[in-house]
Protein backbone atom coordinates (compact mmCIF):
# COMPACT_ATOMS: atom_id res chain seq x y z
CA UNK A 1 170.82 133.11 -50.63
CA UNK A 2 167.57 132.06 -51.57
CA UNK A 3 167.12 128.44 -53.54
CA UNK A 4 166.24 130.34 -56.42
CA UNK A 5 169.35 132.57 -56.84
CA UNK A 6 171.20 128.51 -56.66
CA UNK A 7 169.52 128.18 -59.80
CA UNK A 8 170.40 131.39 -61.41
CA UNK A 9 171.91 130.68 -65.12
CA UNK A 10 175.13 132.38 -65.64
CA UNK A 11 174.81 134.98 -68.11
CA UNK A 12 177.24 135.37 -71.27
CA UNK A 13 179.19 138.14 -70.02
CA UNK A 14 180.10 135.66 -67.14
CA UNK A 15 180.38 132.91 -68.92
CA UNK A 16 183.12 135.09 -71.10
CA UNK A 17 184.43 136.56 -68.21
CA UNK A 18 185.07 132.90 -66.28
CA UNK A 19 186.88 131.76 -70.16
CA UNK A 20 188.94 135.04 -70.00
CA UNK A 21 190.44 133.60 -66.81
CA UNK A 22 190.98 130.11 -67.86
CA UNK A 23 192.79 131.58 -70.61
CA UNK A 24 196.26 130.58 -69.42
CA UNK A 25 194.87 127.29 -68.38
CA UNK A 26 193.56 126.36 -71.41
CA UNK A 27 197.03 127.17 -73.26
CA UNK A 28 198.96 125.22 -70.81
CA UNK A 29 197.03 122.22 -70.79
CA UNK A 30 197.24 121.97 -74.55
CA UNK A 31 193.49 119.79 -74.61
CA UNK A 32 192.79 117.37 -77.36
CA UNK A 33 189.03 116.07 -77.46
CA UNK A 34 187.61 113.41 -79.38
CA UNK A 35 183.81 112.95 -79.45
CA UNK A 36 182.47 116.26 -79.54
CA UNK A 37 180.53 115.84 -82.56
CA UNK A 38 178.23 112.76 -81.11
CA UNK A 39 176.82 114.91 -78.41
CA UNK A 40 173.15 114.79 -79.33
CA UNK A 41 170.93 117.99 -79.35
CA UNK A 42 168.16 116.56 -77.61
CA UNK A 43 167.78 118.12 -74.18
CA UNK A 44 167.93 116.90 -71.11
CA UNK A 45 171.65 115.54 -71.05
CA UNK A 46 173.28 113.97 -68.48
CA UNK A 47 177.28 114.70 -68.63
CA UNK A 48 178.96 111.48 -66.43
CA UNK A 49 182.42 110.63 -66.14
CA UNK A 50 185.35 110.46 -64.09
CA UNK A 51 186.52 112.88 -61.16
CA UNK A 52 190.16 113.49 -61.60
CA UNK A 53 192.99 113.83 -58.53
CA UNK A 54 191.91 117.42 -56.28
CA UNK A 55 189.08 117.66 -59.00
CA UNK A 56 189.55 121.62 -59.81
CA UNK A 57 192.22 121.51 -62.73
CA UNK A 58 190.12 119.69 -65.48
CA UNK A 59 186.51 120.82 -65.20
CA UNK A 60 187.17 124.08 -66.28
CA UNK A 61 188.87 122.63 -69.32
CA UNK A 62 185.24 120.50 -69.72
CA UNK A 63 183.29 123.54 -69.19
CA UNK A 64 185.35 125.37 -71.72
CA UNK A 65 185.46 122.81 -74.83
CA UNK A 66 181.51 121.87 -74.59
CA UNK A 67 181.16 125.92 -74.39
CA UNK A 68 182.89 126.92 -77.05
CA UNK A 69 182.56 124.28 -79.48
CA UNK A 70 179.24 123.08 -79.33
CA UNK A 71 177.30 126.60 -76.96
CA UNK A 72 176.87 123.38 -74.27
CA UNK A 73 176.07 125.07 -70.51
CA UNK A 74 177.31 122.63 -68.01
CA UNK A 75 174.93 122.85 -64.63
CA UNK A 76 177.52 120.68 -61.87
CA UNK A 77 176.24 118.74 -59.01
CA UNK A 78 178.79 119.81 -56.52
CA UNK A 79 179.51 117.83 -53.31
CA UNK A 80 177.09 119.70 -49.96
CA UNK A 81 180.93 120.42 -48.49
CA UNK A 82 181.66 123.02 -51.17
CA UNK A 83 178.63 125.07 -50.21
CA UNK A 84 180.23 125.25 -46.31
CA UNK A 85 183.15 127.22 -47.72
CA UNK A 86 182.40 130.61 -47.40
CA UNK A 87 183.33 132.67 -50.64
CA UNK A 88 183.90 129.02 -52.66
CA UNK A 89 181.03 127.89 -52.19
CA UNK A 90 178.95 131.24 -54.08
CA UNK A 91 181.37 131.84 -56.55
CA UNK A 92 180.63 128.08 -57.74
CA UNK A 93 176.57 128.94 -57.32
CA UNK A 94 178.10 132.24 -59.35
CA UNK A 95 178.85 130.28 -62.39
CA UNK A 96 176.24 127.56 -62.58
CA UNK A 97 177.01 124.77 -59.68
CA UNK A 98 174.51 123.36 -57.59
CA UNK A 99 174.57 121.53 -54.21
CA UNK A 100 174.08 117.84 -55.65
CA UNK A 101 170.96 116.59 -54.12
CA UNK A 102 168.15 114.10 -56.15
CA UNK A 103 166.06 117.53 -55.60
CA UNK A 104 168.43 120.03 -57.28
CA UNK A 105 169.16 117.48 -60.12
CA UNK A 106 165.68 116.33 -60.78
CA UNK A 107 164.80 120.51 -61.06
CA UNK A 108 167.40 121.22 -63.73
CA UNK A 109 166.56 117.71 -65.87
CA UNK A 110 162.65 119.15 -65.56
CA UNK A 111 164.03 122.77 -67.02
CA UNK A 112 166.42 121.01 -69.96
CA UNK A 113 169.50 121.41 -68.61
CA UNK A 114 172.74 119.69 -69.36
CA UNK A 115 173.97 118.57 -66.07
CA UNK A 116 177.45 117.14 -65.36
CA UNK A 117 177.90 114.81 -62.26
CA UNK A 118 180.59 112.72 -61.02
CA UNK A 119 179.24 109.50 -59.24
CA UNK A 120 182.68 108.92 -57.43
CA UNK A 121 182.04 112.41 -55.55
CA UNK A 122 184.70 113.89 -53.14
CA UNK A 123 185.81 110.18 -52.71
CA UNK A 124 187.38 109.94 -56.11
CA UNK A 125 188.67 113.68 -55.85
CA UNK A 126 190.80 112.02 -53.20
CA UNK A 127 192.83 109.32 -54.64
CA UNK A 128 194.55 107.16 -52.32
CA UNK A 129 197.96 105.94 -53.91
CA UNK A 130 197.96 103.48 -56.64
CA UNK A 131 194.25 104.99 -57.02
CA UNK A 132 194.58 107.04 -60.83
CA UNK A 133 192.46 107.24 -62.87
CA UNK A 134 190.27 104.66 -61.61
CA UNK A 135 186.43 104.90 -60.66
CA UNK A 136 185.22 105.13 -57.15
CA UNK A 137 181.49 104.92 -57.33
CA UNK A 138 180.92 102.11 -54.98
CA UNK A 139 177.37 100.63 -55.46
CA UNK A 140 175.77 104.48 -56.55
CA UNK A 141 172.68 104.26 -58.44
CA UNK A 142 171.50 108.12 -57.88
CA UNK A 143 172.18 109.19 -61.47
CA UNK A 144 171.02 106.03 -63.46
CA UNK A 145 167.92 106.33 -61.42
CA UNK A 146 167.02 110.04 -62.49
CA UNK A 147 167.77 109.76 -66.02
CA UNK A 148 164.99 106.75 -65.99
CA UNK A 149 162.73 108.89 -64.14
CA UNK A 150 162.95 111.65 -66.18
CA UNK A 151 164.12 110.34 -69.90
CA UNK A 152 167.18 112.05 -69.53
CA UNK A 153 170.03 110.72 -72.31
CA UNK A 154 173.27 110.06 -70.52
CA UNK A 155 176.45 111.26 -71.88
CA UNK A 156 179.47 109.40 -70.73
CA UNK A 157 182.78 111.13 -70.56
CA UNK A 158 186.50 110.53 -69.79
CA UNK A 159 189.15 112.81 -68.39
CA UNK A 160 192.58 111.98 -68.57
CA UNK A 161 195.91 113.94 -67.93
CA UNK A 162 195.91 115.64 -64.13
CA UNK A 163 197.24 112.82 -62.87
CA UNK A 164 199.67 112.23 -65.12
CA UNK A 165 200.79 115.74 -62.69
CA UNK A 166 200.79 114.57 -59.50
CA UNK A 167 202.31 111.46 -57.44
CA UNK A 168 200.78 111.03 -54.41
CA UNK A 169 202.77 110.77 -51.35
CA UNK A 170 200.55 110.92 -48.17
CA UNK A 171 196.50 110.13 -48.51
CA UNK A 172 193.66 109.14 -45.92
CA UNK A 173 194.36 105.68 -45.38
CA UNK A 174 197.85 107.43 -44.22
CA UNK A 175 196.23 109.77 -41.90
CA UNK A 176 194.02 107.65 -40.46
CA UNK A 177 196.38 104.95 -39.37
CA UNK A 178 197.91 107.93 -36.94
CA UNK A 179 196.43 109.17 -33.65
CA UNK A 180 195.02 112.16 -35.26
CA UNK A 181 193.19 110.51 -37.74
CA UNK A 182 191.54 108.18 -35.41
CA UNK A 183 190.49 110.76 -33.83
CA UNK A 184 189.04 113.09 -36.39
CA UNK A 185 187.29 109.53 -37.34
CA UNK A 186 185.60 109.48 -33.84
CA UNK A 187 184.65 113.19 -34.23
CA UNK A 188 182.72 112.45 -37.36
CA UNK A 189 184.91 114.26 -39.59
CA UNK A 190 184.12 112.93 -43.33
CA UNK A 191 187.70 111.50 -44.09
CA UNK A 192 186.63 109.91 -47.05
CA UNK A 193 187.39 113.45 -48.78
CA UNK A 194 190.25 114.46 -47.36
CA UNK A 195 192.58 115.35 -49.96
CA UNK A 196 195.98 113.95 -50.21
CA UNK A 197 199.91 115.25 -50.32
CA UNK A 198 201.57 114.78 -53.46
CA UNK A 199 204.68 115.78 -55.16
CA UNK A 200 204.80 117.51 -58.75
CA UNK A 201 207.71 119.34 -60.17
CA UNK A 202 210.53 118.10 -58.89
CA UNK A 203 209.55 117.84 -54.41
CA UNK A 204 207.21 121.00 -54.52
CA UNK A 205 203.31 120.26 -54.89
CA UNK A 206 203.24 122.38 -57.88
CA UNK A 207 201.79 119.72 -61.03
CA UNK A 208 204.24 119.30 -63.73
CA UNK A 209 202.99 120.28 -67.18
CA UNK A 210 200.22 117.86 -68.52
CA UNK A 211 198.24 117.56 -71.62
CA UNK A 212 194.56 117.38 -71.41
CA UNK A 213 192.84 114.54 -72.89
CA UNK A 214 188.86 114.26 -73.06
CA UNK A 215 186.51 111.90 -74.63
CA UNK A 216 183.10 111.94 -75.04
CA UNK A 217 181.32 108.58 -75.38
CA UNK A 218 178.36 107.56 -78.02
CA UNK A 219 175.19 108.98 -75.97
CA UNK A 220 172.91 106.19 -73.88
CA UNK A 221 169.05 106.61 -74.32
CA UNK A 222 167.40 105.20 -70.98
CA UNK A 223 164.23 104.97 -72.80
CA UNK A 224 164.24 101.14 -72.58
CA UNK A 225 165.37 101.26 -69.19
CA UNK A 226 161.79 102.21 -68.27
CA UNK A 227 158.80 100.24 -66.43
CA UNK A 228 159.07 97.12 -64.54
CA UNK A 229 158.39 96.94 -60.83
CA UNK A 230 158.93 100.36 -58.45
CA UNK A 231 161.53 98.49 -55.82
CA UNK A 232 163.23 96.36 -58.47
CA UNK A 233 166.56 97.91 -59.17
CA UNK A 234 167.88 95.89 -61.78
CA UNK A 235 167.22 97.89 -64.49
CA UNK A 236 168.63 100.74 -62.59
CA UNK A 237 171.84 98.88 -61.71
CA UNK A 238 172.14 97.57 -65.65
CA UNK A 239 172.17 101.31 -66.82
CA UNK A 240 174.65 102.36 -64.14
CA UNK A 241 176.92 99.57 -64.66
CA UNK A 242 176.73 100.25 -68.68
CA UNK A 243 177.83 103.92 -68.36
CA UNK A 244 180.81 103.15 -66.02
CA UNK A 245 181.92 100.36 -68.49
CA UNK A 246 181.82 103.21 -71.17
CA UNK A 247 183.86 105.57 -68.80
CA UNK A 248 186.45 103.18 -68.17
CA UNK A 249 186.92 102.29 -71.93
CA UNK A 250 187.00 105.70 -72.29
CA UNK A 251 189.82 106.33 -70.01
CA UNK A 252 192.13 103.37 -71.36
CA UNK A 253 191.67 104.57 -74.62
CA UNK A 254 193.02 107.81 -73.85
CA UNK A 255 195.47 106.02 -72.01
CA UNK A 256 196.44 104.21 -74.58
CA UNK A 257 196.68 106.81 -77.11
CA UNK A 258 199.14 108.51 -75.10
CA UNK A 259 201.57 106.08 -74.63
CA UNK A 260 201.12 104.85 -78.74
């Protein structure tokens, strides 16, 4: 596949065809959204927020709700391991993902595109226990430093209710303690993504039923984050560290709203 057909635009009938399908999804999950209306129209937009437990179950409920409601065209960073899968990995190119490199996201912020990344990554796909619903981005600055670069308003997002499905029995830090996982360590294996066991309804790994909670955030101009010296990060690190602060507000808020 050549680098153009990765950044092939889905067209409607796809987009309506991939909706079709989440049909049953969508009903089950029952979303509520709050925010919606303070997306701005100014383009480029830069969609950040939290990765949820195995990391497929609510980004098609994202995709959906900024689709529908507000004709919003999420372009995904996706992790380089999804792109190794063989079938997975073009059906995501199929509907509008990209392999997440500075390159790929700098090209679609230079076209206008509303991009959607996760700064936790694979790691925060794969909660360790007593790990939900908290960030994972260790000391990332990737994101906040391409929005600067290329005046690219940052929406932040939360996502709560997947892990309200899932208790996690067995994760890496598990694995790794054993003989095998010492030795898929030594064989380079990336075992910061492997995903863990968990237990839903009842002891199968099905998830029990969950409601879908999003929230979109007031949007972030980096405008003023601009200028100063080329190797001094601070800026950089002050934008970063504002948008994760407005993630995790977002997520206690939902939190909290669920238990009220």
């Amino acid at each position: 596949m050549s680098a153009e057909d990765d950044f092939r635009t889905p067209s409607p009938r796809e987009v309506r065809a991939a909706l079709a399908l989440l049909g049953p999804l969508y009903a089950a999950v029952r979303p509520r959204v709050y925010g919606l209306e303070g997306i701005p129209e100014t383009r480029p937009l830069l969609f950040v927020g939290n990765h949820t437990l195995y990391g497929v179950l609510d980004v098609p409920v994202l995709f959906a709700e900024l689709y529908r409601k507000r004709g919003i065209l999420l372009r995904a960073l996706g992790d380089h391991a999804h792109f190794r899968v063989p079938v997975w990995g073009e059906l995501l190119r199929r509907f509008g993902v990209v392999d997440g490199t500075r390159e790929n996201c700098a090209r679609l912020m230079r076209a206008g595109a509303c991009v959607l990344v996760f700064p936790g990554g694979g790691r925060e796909v794969a909660k360790r226990k007593g790990e939900r619903y908290q960030l994972i981005w260790k000391q990332r600055l990737g994101f906040a430093r391409l929005a600067i670069e290329h005046g690219c308003t940052i929406v932040p997002f939360a996502s709560v209710g997947v892990e309200d499905a899932f208790d996690v029995i067995y994760d890496a830090d598990d694995l790794l303690a054993t003989r095998l996982g010492k030795w898929l360590a030594r064989k380079g294996v990336r075992t910061d993504v492997i995903p863990p066991l968990s237990r839903g309804l009842g002891p199968t790994p099905l998830p029990r039923r969950w409601r879908q909670d999003l929230w979109f955030g007031p949007a972030i101009e980096t405008g003023a984050y601009r200028g100063g010296a080329p190797d001094d990060d601070s800026r950089v690190r002050s934008l970063r560290d504002r948008v994760k602060q407005a993630v995790e507000s977002g997520i206690a808020n939902l939190l909290e709203h669920r238990t009220a």
